[in-house]
C-alpha atoms as a PDB file:
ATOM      1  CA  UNK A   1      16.688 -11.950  24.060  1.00  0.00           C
ATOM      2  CA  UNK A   2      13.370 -12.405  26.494  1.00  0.00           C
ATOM      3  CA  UNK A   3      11.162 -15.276  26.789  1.00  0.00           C
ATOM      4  CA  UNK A   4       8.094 -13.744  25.235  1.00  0.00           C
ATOM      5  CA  UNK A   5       9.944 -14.192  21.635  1.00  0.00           C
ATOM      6  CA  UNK A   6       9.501 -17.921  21.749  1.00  0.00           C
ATOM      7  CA  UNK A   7       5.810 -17.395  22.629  1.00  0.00           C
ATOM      8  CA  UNK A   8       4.482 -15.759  19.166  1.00  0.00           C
ATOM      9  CA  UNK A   9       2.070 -13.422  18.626  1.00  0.00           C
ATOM     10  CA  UNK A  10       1.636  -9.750  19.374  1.00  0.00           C
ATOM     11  CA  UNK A  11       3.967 -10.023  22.553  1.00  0.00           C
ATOM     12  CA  UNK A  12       6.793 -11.418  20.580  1.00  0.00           C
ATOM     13  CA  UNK A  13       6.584  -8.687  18.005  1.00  0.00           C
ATOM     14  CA  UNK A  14       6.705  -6.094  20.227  1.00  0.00           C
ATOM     15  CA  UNK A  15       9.487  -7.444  22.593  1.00  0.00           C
ATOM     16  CA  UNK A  16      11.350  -8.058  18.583  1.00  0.00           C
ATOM     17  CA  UNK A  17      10.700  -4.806  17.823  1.00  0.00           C
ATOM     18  CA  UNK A  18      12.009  -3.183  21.433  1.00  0.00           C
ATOM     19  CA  UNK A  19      15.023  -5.278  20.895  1.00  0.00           C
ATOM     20  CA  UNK A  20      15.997  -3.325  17.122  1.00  0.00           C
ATOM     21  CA  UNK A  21      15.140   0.156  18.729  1.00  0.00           C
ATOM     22  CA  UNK A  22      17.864  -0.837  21.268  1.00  0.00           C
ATOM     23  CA  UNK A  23      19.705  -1.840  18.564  1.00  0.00           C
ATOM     24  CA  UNK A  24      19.599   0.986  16.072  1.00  0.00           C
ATOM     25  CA  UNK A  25      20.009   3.718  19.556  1.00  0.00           C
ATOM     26  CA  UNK A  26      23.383   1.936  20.581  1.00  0.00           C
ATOM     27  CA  UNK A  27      24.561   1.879  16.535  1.00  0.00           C
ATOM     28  CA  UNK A  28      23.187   5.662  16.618  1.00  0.00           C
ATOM     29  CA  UNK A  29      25.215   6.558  19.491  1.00  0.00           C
ATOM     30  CA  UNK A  30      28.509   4.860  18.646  1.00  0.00           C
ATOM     31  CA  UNK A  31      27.965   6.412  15.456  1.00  0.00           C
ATOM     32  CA  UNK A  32      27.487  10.140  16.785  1.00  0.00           C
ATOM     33  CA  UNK A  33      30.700   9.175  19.595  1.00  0.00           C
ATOM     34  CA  UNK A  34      32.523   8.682  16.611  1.00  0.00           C
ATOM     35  CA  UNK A  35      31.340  12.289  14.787  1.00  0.00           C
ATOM     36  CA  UNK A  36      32.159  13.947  17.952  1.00  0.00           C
ATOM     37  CA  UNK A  37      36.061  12.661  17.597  1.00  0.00           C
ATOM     38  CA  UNK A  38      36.053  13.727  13.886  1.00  0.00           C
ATOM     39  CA  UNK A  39      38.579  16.735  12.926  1.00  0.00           C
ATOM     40  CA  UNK A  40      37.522  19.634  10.491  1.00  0.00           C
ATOM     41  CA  UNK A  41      39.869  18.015   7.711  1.00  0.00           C
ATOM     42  CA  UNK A  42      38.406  14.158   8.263  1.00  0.00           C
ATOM     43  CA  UNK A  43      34.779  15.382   8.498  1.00  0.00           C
ATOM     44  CA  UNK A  44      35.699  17.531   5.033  1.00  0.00           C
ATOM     45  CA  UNK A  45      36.728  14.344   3.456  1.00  0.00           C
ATOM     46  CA  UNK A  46      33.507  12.598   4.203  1.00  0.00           C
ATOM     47  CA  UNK A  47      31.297  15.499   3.281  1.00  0.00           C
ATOM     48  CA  UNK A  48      29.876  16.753   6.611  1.00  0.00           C
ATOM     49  CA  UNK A  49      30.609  20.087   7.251  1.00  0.00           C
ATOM     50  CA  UNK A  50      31.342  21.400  11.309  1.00  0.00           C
ATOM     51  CA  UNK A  51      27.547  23.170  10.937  1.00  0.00           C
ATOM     52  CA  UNK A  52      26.034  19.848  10.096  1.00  0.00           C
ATOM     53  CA  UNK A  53      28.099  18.182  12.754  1.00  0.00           C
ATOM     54  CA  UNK A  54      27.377  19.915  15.399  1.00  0.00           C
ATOM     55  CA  UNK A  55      23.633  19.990  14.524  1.00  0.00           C
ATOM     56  CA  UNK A  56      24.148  16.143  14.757  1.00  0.00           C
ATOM     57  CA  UNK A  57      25.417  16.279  18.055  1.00  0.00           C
ATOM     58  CA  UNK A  58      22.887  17.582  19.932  1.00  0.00           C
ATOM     59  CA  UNK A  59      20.178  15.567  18.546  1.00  0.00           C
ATOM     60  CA  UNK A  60      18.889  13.392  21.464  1.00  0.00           C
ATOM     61  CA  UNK A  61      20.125   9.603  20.934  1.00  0.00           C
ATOM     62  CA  UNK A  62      17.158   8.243  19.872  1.00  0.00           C
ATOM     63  CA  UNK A  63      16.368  10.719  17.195  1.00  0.00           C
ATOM     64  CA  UNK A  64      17.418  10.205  13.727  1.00  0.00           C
ATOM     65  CA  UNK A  65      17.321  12.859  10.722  1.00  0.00           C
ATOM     66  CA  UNK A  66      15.361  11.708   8.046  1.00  0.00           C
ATOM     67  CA  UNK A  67      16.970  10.919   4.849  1.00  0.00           C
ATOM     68  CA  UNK A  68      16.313  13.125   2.138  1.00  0.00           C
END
């Protein structure tokens, strides 16, 4: 983690808040490395069809589809 967390204030929350967009783009791309391994049958079984998959895919890394 950086130094300007121990400091407080707005610098802290900002260099927090960097540190969980890192966090939630490195989940979102192990999670799409993993979708892109999927077969037809395993995707099937966990309710995402090869359409919706695909879609997925090419999303840039740091983009997310709202729930909904």
């Amino acid at each position: 983690m950086c130094k300007c967390v121990d400091r407080g204030g707005w610098a802290a929350l900002l260099c927090r808040a960097g540190w969980h967009a890192l966090g939630r783009w490195r989940r979102w791309c192990y999670e799409r490395r993993l979708l892109a391994t999927m077969t037809e049958a395993e995707m099937k079984d966990v309710g995402i069809s090869l359409a919706d998959a695909r879609e997925e895919l090419r999303r840039p890394f740091w983009s997310r589809r709202p729930r909904g």
